[in-house]
Protein backbone atom coordinates (compact mmCIF):
# COMPACT_ATOMS: atom_id res chain seq x y z
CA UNK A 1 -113.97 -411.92 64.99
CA UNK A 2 -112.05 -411.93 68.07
CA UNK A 3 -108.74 -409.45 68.18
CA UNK A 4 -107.34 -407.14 65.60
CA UNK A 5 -104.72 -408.65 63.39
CA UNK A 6 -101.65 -406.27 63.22
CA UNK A 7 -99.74 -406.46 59.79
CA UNK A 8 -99.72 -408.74 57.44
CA UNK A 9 -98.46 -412.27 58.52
CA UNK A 10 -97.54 -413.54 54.75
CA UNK A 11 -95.02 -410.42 54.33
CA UNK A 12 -93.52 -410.44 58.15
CA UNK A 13 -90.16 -408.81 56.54
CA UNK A 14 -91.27 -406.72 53.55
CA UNK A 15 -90.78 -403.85 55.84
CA UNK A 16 -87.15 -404.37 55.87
CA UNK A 17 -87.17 -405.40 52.61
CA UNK A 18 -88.33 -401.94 51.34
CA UNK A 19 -85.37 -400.13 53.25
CA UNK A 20 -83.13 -402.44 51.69
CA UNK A 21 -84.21 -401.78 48.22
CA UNK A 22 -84.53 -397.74 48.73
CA UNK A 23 -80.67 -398.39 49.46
CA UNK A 24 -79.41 -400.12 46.75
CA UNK A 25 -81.76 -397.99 44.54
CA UNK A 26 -79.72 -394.40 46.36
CA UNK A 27 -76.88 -396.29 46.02
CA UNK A 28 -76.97 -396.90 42.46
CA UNK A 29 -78.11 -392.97 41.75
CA UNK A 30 -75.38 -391.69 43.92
CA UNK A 31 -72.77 -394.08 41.96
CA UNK A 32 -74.33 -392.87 38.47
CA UNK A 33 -74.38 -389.52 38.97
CA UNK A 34 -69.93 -389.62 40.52
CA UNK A 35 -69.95 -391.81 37.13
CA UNK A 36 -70.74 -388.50 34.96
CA UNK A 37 -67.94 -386.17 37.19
CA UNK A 38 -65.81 -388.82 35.60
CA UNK A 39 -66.78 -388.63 31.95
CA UNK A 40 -64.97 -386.06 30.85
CA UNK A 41 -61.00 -386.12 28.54
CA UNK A 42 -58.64 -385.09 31.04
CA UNK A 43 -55.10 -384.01 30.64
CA UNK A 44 -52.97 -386.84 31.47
CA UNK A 45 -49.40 -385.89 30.33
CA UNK A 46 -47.18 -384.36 27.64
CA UNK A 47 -44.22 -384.52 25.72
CA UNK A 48 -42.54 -382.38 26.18
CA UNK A 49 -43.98 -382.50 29.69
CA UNK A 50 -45.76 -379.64 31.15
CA UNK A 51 -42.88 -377.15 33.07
CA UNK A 52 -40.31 -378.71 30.43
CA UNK A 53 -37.04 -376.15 29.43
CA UNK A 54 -36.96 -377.21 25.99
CA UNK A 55 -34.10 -375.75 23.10
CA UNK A 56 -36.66 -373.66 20.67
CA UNK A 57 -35.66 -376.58 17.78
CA UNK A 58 -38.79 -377.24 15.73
CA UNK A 59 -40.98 -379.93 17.44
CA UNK A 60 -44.37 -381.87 17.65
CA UNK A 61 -45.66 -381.35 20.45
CA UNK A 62 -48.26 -384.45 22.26
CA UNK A 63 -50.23 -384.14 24.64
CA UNK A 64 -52.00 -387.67 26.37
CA UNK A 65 -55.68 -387.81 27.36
CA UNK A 66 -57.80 -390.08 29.24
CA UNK A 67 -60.25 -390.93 27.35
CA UNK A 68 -60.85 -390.83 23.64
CA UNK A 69 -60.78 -387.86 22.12
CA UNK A 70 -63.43 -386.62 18.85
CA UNK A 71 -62.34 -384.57 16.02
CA UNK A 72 -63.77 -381.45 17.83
CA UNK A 73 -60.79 -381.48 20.34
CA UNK A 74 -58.25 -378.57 19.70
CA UNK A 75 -54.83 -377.52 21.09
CA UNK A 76 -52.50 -374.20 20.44
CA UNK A 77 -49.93 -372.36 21.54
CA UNK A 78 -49.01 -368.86 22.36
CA UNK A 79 -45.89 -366.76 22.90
CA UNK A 80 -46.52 -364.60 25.95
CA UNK A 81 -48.35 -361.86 24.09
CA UNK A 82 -51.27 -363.78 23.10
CA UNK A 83 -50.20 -364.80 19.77
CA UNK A 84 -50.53 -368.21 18.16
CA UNK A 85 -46.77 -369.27 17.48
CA UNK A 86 -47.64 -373.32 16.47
CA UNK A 87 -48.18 -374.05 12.27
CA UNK A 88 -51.89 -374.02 13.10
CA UNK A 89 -52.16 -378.04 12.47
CA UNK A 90 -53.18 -378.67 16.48
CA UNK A 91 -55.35 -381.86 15.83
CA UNK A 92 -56.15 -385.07 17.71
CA UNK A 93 -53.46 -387.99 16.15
CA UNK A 94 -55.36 -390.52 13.78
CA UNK A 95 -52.47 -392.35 14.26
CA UNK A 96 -53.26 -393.29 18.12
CA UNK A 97 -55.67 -396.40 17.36
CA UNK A 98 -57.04 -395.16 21.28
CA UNK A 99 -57.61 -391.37 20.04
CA UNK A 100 -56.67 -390.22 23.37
CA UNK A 101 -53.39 -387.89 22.10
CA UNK A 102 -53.55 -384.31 20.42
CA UNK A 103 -50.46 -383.02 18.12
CA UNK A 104 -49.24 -379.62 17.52
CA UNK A 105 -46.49 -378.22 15.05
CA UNK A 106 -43.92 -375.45 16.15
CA UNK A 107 -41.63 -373.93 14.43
CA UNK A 108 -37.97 -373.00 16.15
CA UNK A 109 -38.67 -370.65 18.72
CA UNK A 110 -37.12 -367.70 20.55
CA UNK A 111 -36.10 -367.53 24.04
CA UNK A 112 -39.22 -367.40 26.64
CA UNK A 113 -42.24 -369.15 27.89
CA UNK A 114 -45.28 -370.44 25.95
CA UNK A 115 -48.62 -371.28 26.87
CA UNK A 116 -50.36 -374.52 25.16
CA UNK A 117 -54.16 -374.35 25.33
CA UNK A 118 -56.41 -377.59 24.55
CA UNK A 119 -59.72 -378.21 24.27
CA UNK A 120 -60.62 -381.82 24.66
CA UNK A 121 -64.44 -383.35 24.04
CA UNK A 122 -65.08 -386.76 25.24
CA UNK A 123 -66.02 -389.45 22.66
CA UNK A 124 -67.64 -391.10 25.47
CA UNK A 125 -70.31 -388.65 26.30
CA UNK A 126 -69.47 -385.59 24.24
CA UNK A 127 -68.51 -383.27 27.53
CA UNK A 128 -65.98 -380.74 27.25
CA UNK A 129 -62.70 -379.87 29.42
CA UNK A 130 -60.22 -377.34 28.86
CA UNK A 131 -57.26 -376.49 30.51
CA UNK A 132 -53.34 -374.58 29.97
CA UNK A 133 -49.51 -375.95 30.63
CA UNK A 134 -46.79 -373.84 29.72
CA UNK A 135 -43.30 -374.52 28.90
CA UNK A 136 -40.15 -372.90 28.29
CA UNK A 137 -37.60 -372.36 25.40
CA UNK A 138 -34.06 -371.51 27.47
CA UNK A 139 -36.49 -370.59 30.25
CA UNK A 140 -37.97 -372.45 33.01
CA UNK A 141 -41.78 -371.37 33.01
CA UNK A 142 -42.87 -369.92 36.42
CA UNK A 143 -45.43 -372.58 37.87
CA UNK A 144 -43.28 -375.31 36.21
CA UNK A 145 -45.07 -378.61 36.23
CA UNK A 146 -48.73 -377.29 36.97
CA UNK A 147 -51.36 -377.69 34.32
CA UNK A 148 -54.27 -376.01 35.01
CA UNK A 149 -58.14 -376.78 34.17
CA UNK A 150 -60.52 -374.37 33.44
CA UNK A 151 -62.84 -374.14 35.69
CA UNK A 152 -65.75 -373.48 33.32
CA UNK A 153 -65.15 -376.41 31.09
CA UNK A 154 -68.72 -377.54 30.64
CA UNK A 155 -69.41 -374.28 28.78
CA UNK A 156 -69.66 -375.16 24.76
CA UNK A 157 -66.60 -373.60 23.49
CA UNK A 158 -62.74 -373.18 24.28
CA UNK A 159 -62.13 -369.45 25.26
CA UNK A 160 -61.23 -367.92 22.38
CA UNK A 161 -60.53 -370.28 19.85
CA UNK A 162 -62.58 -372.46 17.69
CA UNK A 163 -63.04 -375.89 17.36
CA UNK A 164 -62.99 -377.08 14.06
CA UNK A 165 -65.01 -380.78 13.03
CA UNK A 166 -62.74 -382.61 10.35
């Protein structure tokens, strides 16, 4: 029997091999999970964009996503008491083949700053963001140019206002 035989001689590098593999497998978890941070229907952009001084003529308003958008996304404005000033018609556009753009109604408006609130829920995964821009009629809104995220979107709903499935 002679001397103990120390490891096995067919699998000199399996050792290795294991730490590689535990890598690529953390890797890949690490890279799934940032994936998911990801997955959700930002704000991109709006016209008129967010911060705008706009005239208080009747308008659609757009707003631009990045991702797709399902019918359970909503967007609405309000004056600066709280009230909903838009014709109620906020809705994601069936006519953007990419379904990544929400439309709104207003009528003419008076002088001051309004508040546009959406509600966007990914196609991709179903997870929710919401978020606020304002803009101005004759004014410039203070905080021009700074749309803001909520930062409880993954709750279920859109503070205060309900999302509608059409």
């Amino acid at each position: 029997m002679g001397g103990t035989i120390q490891g096995n001689p067919m699998f000199p590098r399996l050792r290795g091999g294991r730490q590689l593999g535990a890598a690529v497998v953390g890797l890949g978890l690490l890279l799934a999970s940032t994936t998911q941070v990801f997955a959700h229907a930002r704000y991109d952009r709006s016209e008129p964009p967010a911060g705008a001084m706009v005239d208080g003529q009747p308008f659609v308003l757009k707003t631009y996503f990045t991702q797709e958008l399902t019918s359970k996304s909503a967007i609405r404005v309000l004056d600066a008491n709280g009230a909903q000033v838009d014709l109620a018609d906020g809705h994601v556009d069936l006519d953007d083949p990419d379904r990544k753009v929400m439309v709104v109604s207003l009528p003419a408006l008076p002088q001051g700053v309004y508040t546009v609130e959406w509600g966007s829920v990914s196609a991709e995964d179903g997870d929710p963001e919401s978020g606020t821009f304002a803009f101005g009629v004759g004014v410039t809104p203070p905080g021009a140019d700074q749309p803001a995220v909520s930062p409880d979107a993954d709750t279920d709903g859109f503070e205060g206002f309900v999302l509608d499935a059409y």
